[in-house]
C-alpha atoms as a PDB file:
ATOM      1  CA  UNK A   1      57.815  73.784-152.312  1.00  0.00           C
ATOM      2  CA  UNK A   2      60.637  73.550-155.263  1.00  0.00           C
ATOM      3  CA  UNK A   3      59.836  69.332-154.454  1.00  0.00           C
ATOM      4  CA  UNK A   4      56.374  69.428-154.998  1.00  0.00           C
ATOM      5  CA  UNK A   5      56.005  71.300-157.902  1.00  0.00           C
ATOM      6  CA  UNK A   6      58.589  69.322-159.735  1.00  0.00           C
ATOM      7  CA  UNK A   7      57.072  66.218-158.386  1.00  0.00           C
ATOM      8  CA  UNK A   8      53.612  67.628-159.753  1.00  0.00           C
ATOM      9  CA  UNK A   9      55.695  68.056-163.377  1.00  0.00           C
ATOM     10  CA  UNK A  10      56.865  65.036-163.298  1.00  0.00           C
ATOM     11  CA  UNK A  11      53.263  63.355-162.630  1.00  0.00           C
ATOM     12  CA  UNK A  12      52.195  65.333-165.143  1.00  0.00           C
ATOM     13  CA  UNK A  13      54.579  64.553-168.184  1.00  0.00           C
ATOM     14  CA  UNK A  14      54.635  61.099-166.876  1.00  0.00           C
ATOM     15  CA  UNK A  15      50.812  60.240-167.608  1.00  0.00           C
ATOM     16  CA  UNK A  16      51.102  62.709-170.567  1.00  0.00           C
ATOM     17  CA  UNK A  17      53.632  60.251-171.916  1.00  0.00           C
ATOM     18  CA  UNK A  18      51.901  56.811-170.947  1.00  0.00           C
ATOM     19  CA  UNK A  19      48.824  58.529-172.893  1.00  0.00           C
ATOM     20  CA  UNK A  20      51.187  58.891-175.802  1.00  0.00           C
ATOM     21  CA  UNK A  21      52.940  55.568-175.748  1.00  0.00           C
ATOM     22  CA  UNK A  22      49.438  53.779-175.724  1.00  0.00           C
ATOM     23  CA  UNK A  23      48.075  55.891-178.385  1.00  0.00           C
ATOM     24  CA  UNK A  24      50.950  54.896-180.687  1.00  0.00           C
ATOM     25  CA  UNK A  25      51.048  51.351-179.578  1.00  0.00           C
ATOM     26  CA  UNK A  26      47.640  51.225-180.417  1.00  0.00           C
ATOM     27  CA  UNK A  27      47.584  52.363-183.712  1.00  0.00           C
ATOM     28  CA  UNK A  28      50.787  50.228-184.928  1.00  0.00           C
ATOM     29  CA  UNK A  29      48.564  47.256-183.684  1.00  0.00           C
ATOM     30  CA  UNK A  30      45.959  48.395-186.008  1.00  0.00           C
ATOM     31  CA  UNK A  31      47.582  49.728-188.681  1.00  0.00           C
ATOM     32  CA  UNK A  32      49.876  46.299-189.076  1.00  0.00           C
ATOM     33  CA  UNK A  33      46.704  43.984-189.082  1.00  0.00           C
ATOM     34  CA  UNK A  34      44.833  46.346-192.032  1.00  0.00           C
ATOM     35  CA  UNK A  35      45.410  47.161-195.569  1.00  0.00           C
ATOM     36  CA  UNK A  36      46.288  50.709-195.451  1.00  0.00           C
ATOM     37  CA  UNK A  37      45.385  51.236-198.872  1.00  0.00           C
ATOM     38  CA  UNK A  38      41.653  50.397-198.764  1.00  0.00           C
ATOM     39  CA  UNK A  39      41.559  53.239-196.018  1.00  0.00           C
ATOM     40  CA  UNK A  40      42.846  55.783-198.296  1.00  0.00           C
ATOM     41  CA  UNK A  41      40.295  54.756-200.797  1.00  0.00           C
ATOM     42  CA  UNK A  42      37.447  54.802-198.578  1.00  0.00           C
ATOM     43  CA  UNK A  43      38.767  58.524-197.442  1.00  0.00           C
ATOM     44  CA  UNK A  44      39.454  60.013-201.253  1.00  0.00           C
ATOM     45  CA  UNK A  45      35.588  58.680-202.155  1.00  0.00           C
ATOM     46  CA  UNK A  46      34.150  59.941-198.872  1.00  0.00           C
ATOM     47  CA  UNK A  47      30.954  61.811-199.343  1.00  0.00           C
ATOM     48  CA  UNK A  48      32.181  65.466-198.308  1.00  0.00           C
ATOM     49  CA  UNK A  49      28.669  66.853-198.043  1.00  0.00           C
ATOM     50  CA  UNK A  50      27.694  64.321-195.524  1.00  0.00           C
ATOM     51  CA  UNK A  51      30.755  64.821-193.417  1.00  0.00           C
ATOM     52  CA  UNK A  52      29.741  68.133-193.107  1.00  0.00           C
ATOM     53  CA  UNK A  53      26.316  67.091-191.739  1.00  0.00           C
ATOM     54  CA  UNK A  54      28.435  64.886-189.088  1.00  0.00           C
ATOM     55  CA  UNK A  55      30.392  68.005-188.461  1.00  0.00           C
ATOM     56  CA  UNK A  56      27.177  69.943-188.020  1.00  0.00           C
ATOM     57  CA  UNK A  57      25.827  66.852-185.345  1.00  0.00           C
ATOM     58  CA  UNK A  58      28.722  67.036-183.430  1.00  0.00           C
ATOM     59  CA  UNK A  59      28.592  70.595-182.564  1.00  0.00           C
ATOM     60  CA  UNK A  60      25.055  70.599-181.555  1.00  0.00           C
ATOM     61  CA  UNK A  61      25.806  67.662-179.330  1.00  0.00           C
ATOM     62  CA  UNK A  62      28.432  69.821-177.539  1.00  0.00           C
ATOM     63  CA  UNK A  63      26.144  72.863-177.222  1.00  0.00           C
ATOM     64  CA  UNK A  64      23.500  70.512-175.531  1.00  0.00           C
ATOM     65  CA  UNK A  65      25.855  68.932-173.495  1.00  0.00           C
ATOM     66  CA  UNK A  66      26.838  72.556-171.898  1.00  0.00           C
ATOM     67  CA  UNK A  67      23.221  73.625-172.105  1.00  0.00           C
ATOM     68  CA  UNK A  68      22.763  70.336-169.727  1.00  0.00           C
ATOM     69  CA  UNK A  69      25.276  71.729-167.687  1.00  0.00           C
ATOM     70  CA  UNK A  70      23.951  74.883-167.315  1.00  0.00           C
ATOM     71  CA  UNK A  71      20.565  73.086-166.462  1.00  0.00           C
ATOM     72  CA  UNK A  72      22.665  71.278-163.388  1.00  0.00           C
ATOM     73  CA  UNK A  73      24.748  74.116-162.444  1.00  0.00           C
ATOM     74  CA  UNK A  74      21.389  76.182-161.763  1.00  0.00           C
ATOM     75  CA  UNK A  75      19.733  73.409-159.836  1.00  0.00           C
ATOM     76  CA  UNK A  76      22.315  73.794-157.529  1.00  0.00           C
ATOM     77  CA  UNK A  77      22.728  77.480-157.024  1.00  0.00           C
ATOM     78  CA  UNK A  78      24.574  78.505-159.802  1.00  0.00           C
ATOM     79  CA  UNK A  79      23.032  80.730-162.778  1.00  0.00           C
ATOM     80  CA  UNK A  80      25.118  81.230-165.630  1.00  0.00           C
ATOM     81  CA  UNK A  81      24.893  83.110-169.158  1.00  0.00           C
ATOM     82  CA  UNK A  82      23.945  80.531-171.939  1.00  0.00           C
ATOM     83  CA  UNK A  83      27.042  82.043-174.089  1.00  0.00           C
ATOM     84  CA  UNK A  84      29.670  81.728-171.305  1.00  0.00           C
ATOM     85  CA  UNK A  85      28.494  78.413-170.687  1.00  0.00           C
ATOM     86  CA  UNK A  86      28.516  77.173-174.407  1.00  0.00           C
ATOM     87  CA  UNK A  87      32.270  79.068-174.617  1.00  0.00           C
ATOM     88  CA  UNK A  88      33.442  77.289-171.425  1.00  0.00           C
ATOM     89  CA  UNK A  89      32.504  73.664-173.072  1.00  0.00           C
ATOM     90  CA  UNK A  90      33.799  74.016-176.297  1.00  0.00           C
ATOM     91  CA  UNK A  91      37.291  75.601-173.800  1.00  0.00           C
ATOM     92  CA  UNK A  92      37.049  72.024-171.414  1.00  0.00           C
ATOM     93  CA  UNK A  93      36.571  69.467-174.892  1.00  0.00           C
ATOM     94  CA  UNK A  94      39.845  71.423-176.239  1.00  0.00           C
ATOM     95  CA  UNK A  95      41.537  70.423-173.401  1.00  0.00           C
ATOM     96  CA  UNK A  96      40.694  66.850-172.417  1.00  0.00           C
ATOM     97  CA  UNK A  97      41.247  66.047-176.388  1.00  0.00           C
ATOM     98  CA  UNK A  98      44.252  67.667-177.515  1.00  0.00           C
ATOM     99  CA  UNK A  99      46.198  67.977-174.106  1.00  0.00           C
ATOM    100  CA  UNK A 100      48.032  64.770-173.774  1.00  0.00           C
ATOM    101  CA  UNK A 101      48.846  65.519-169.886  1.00  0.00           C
ATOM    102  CA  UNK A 102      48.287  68.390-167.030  1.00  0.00           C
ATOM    103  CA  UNK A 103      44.957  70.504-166.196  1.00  0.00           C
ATOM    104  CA  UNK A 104      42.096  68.535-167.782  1.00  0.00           C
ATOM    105  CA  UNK A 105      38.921  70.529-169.322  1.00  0.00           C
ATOM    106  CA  UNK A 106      36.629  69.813-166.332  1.00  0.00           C
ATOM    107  CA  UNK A 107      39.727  70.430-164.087  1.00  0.00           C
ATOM    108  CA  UNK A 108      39.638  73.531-165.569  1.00  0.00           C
ATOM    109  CA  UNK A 109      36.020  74.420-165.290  1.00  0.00           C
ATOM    110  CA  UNK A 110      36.218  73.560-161.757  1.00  0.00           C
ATOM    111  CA  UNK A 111      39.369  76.303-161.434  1.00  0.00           C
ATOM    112  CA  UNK A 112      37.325  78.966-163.480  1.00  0.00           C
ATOM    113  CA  UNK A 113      34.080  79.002-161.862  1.00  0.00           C
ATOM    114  CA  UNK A 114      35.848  78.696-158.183  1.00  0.00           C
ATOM    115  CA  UNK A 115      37.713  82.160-159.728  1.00  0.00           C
ATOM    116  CA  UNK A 116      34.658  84.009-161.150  1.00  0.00           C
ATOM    117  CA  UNK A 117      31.713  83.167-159.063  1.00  0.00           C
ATOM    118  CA  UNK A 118      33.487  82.039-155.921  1.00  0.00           C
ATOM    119  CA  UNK A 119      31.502  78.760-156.702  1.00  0.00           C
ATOM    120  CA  UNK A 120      32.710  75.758-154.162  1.00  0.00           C
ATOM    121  CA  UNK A 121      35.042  73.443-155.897  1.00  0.00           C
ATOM    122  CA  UNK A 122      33.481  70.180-154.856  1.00  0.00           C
ATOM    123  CA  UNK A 123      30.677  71.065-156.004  1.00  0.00           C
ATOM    124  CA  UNK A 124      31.493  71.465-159.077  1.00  0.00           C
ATOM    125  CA  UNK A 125      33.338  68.368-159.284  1.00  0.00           C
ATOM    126  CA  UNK A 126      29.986  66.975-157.650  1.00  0.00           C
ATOM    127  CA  UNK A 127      27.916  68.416-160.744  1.00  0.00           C
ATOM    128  CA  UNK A 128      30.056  67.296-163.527  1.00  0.00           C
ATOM    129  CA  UNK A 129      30.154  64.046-162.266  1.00  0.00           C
ATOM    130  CA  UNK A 130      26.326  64.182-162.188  1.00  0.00           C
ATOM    131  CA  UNK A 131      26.382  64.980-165.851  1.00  0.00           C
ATOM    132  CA  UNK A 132      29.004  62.238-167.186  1.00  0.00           C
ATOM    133  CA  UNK A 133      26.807  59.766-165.055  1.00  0.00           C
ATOM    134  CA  UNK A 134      23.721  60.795-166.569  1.00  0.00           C
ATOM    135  CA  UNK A 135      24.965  60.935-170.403  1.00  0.00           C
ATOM    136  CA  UNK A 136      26.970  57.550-169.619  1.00  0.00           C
ATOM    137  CA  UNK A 137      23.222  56.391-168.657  1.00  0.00           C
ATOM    138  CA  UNK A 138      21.225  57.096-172.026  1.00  0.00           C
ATOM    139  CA  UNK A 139      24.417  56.176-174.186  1.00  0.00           C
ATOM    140  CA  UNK A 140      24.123  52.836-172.509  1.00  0.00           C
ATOM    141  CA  UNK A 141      20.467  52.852-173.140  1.00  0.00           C
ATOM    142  CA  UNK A 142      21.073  53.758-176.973  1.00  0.00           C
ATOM    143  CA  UNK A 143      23.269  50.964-176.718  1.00  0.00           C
ATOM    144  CA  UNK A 144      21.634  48.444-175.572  1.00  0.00           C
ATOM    145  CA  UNK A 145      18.775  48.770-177.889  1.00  0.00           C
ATOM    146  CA  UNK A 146      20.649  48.952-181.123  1.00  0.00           C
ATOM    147  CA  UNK A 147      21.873  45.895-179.983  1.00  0.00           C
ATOM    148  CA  UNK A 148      18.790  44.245-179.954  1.00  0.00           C
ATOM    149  CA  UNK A 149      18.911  44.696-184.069  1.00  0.00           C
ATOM    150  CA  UNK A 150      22.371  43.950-184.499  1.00  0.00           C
ATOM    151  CA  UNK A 151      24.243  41.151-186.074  1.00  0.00           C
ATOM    152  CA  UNK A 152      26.296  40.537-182.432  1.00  0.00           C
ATOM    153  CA  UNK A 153      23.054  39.394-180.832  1.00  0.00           C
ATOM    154  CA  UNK A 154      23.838  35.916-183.343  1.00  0.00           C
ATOM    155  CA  UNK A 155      27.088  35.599-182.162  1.00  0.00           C
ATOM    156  CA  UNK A 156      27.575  35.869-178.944  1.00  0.00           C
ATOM    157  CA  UNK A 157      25.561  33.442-176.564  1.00  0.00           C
ATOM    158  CA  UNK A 158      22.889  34.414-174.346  1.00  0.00           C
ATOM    159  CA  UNK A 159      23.865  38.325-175.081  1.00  0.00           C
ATOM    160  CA  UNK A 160      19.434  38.845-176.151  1.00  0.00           C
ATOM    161  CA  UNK A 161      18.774  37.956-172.644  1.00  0.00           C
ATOM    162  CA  UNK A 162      21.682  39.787-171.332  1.00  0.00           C
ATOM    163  CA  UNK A 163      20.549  42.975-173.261  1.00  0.00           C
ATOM    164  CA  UNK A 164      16.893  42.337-172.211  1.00  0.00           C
ATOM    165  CA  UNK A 165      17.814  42.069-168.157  1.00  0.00           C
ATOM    166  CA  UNK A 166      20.137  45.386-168.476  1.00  0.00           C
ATOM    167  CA  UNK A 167      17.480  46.760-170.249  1.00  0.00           C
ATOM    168  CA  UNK A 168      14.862  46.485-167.183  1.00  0.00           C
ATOM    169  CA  UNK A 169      17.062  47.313-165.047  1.00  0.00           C
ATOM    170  CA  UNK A 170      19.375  50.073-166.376  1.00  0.00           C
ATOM    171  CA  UNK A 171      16.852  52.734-165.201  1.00  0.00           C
ATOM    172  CA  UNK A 172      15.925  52.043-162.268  1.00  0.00           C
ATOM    173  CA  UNK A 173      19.384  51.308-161.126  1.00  0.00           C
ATOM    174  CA  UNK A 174      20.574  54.627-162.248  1.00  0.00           C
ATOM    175  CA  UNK A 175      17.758  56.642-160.493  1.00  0.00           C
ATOM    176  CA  UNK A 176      19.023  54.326-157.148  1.00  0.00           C
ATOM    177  CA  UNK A 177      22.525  55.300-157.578  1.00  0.00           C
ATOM    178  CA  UNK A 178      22.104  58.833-158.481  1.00  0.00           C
ATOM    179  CA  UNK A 179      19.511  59.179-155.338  1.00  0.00           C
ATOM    180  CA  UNK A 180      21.684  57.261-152.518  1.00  0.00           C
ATOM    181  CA  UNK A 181      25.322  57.187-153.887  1.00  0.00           C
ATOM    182  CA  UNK A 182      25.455  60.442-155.703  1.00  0.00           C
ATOM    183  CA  UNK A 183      23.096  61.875-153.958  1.00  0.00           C
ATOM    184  CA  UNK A 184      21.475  63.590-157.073  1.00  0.00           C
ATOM    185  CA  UNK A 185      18.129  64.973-157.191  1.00  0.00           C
ATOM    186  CA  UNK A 186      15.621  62.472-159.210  1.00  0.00           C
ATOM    187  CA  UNK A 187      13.420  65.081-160.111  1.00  0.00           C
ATOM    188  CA  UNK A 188      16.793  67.051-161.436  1.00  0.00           C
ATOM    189  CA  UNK A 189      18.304  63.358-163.203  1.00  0.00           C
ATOM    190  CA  UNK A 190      15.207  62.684-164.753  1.00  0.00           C
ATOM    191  CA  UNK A 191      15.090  66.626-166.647  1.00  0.00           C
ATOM    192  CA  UNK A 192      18.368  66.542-167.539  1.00  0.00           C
ATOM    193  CA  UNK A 193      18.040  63.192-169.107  1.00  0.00           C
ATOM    194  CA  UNK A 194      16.203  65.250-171.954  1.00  0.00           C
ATOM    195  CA  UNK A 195      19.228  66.745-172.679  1.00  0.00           C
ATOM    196  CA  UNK A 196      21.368  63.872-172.067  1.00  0.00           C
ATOM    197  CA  UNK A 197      19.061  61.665-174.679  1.00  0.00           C
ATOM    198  CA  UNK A 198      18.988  64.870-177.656  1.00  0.00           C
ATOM    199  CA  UNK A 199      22.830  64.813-176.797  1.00  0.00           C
ATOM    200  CA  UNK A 200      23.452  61.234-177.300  1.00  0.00           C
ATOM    201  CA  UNK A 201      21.318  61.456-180.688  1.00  0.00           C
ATOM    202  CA  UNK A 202      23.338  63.455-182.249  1.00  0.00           C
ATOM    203  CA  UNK A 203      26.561  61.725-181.675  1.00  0.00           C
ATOM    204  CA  UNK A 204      24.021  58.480-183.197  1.00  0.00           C
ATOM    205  CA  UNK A 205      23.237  60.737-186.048  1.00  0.00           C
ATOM    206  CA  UNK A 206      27.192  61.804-186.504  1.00  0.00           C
ATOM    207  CA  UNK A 207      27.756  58.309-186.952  1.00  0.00           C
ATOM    208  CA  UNK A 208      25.089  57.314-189.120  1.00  0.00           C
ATOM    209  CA  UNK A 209      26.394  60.445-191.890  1.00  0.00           C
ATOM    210  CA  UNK A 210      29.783  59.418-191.439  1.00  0.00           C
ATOM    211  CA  UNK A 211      29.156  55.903-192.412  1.00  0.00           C
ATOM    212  CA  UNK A 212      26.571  56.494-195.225  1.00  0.00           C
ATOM    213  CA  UNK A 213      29.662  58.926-196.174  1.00  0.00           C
ATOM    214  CA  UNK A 214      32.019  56.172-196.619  1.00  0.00           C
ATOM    215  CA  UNK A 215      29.633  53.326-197.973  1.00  0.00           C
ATOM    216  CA  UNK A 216      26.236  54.179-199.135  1.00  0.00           C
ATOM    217  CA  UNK A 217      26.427  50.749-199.934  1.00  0.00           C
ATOM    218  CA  UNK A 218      26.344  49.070-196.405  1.00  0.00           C
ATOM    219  CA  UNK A 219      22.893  46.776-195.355  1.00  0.00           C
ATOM    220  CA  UNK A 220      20.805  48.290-192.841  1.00  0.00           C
ATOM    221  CA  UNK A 221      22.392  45.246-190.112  1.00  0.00           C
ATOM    222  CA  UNK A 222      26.277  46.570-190.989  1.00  0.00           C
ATOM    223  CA  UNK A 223      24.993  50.071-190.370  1.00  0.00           C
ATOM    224  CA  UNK A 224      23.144  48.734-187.147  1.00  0.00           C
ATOM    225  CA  UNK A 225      26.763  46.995-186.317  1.00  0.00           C
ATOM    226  CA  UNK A 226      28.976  49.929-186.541  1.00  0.00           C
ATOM    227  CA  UNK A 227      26.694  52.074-184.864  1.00  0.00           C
ATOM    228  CA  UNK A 228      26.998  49.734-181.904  1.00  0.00           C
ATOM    229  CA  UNK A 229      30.218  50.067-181.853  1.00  0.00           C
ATOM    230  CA  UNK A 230      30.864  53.498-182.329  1.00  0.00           C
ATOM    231  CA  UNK A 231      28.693  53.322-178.495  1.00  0.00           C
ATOM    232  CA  UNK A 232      30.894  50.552-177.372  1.00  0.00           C
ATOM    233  CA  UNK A 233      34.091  52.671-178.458  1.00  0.00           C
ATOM    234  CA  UNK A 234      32.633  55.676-176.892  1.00  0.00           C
ATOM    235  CA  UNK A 235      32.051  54.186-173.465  1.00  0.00           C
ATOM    236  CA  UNK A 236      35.746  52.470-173.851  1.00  0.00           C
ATOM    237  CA  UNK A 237      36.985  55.772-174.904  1.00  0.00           C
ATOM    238  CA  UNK A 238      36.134  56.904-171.182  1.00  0.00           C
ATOM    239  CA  UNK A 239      39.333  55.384-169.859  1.00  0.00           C
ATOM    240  CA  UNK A 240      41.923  57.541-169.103  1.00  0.00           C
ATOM    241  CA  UNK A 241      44.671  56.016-170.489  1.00  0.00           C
ATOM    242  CA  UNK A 242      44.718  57.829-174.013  1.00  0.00           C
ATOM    243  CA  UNK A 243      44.525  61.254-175.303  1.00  0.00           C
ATOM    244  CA  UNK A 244      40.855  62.099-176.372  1.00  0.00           C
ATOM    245  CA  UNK A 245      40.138  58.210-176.931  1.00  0.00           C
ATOM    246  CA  UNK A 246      42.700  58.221-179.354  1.00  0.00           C
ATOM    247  CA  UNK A 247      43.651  53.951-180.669  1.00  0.00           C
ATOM    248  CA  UNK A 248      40.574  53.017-178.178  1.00  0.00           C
ATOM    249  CA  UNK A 249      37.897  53.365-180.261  1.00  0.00           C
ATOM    250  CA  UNK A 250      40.282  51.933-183.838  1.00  0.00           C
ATOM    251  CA  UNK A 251      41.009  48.725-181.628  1.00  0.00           C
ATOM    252  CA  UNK A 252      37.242  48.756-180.378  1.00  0.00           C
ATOM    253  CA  UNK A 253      35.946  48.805-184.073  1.00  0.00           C
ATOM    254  CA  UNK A 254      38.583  46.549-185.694  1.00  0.00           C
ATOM    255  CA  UNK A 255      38.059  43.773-182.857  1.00  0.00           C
ATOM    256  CA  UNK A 256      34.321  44.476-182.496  1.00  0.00           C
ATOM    257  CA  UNK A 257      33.810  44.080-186.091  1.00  0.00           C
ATOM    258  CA  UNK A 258      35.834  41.402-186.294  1.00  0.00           C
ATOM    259  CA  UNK A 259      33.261  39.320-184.261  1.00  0.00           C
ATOM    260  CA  UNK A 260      30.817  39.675-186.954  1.00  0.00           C
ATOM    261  CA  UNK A 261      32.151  40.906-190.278  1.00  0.00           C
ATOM    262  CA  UNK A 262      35.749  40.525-190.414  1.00  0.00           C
ATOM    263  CA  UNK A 263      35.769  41.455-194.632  1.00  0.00           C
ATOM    264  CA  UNK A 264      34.690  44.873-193.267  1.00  0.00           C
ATOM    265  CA  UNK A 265      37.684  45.619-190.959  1.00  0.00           C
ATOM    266  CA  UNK A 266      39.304  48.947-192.976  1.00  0.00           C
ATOM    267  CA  UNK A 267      36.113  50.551-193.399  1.00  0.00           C
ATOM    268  CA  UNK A 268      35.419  50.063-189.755  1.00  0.00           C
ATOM    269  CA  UNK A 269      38.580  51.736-188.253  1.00  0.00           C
ATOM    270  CA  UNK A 270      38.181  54.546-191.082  1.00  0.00           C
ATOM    271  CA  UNK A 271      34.520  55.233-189.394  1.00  0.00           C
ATOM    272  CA  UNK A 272      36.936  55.675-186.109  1.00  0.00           C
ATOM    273  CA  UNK A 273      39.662  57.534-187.800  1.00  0.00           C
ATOM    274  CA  UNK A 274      36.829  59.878-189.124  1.00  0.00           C
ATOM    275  CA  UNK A 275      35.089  60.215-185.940  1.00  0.00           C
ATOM    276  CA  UNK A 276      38.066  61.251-183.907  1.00  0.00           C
ATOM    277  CA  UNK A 277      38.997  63.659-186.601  1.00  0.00           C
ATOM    278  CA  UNK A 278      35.709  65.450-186.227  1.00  0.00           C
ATOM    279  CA  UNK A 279      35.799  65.450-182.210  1.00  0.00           C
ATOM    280  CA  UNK A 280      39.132  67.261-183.095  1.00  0.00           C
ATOM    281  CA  UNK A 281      37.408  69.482-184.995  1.00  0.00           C
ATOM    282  CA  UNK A 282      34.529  70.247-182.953  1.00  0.00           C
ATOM    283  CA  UNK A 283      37.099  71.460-180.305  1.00  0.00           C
ATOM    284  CA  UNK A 284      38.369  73.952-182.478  1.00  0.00           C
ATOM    285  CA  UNK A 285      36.516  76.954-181.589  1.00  0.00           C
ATOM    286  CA  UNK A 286      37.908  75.756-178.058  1.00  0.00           C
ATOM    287  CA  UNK A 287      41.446  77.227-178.609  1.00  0.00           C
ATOM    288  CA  UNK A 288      40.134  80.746-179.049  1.00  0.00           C
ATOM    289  CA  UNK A 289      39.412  80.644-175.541  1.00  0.00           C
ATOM    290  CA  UNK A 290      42.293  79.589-173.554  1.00  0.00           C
ATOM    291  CA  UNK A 291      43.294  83.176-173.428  1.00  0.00           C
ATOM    292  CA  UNK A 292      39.936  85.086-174.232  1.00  0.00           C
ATOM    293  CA  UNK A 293      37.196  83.012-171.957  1.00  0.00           C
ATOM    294  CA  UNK A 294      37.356  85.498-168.843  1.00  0.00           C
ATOM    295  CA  UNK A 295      36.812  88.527-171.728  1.00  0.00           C
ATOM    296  CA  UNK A 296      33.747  86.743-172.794  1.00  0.00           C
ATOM    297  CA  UNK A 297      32.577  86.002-168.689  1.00  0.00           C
ATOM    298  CA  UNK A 298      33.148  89.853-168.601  1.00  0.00           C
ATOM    299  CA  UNK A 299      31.543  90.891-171.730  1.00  0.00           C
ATOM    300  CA  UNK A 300      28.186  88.905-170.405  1.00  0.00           C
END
């Protein structure tokens, strides 16, 4: 027993410290290749007010990402309490950002609701899958048609018929997979693709402030750009092999922006810089709850 459990600590520590060494790997590629200076600039004239407003979209992103998973969890047998639900989010985004290694946020939703409601593990593995596929669905979708007004469609060859094919086909595909390989309910997809779409807005709309927060003075095709990537970084982000995305989405936005407007590299990374900061904020509110989120369960 005295094996595995040190062999589990070891696994643990061991991906927690990959995690690390890419993170700051990443970032000394970055930061060598930029002039530091220009971000500090961009940072001291930042438009507070507006960063507020991004602060403001993030968190309302979050709660309708848990009110989408309260929306799945009740499709398939499970009712619970809009607050607990909200609490238990904010508790799982503290985790898979800020904890480098060990028991992951949806890890530990899966652990709490098997405690409280006797609710079967799998399936709620089975569910939050469901909702990462769903929101990975419509972020591709906002994706795809931002790119259709972006400078990239210029530069890279044949990527307006490539964009037009995934386009036509991104739905359908999706309701195929959820219906045969998931084995989602199509009826259930399509709903909580409401919430997946008001989600994904408001991580466009986070974006949007925190760029017109940094340069008011950007065209309406830079804006465009960076908003494409900030998607781009966000699906890259997805790979666990960094804490919380963490020197994915700075080498997404200083090579993506590259491809297009290399002059605009600092301001591009700082947009990354700023958006990680706020999904660190946004989590917050999470670390209240890593001792008091069965009190609240009980309190409902």
């Amino acid at each position: 027993m005295l094996k595995i459990l040190l062999s589990t600590d070891f696994k643990k520590y061991f991906i927690g410290a990959i995690k690390v060494s890419f993170c700051i790997i990443a970032f000394y590629l970055v930061f060598n290749k930029l002039d530091i200076s220009k971000l500090f600039i961009y940072l001291k004239n930042a438009d507070v007010a507006l960063l507020v407003g991004a602060i403001i979209a993030s968190h309302l992103s979050l709660i309708l990402s848990s009110l989408r998973s309260k929306f799945y969890f009740k499709q398939y047998g499970l009712t619970l309490p809009v607050t607990f639900t909200v609490s238990l989010y904010y508790l799982g985004t503290f985790y898979n950002i800020l904890l480098p290694g060990g028991i992951g946020g949806d890890g530990y939703k899966v652990y709490l609701l098997s405690k409280l409601e006797k609710f079967p593990k799998l399936s709620s593995l089975r569910i939050i899958l469901y909702e990462r596929v769903n929101g990975f669905y419509i972020l591709v979708l906002f994706g795809l048609i931002l790119v259709l007004f972006s400078d990239f469609l210029h530069k890279i060859p044949y990527l307006k018929l490539l964009t037009w094919l995934c386009i036509i086909l991104i739905t359908p595909c999706y309701l195929l997979g959820a219906k045969y390989i998931l084995r989602d309910n199509i009826g259930t997809a399509l709903r909580a693709a409401i919430f997946s779409f008001f989600v994904q807005l408001f991580q466009v709309v986070m974006v949007l402030l925190i760029i017109l927060a940094l340069n008011k003075g950007l065209s309406y095709n830079q804006i465009i750009n960076f908003t494409v990537l900030f998607i781009v970084a966000s699906i890259v982000a997805i790979l666990p092999i960094s804490i919380g995305g963490a020197g994915l989405r700075e080498l997404t936005f200083l090579y993506g922006i590259g491809v297009v407007n290399p002059e605009l590299e600092e301001i591009g990374v700082t947009i990354a810089l700023v958006a990680f900061a706020i999904y660190i904020i946004t989590s917050l509110p999470g670390a209240y709850f890593i001792t008091n989120i069965e009190k609240t369960y009980n309190r409902i």
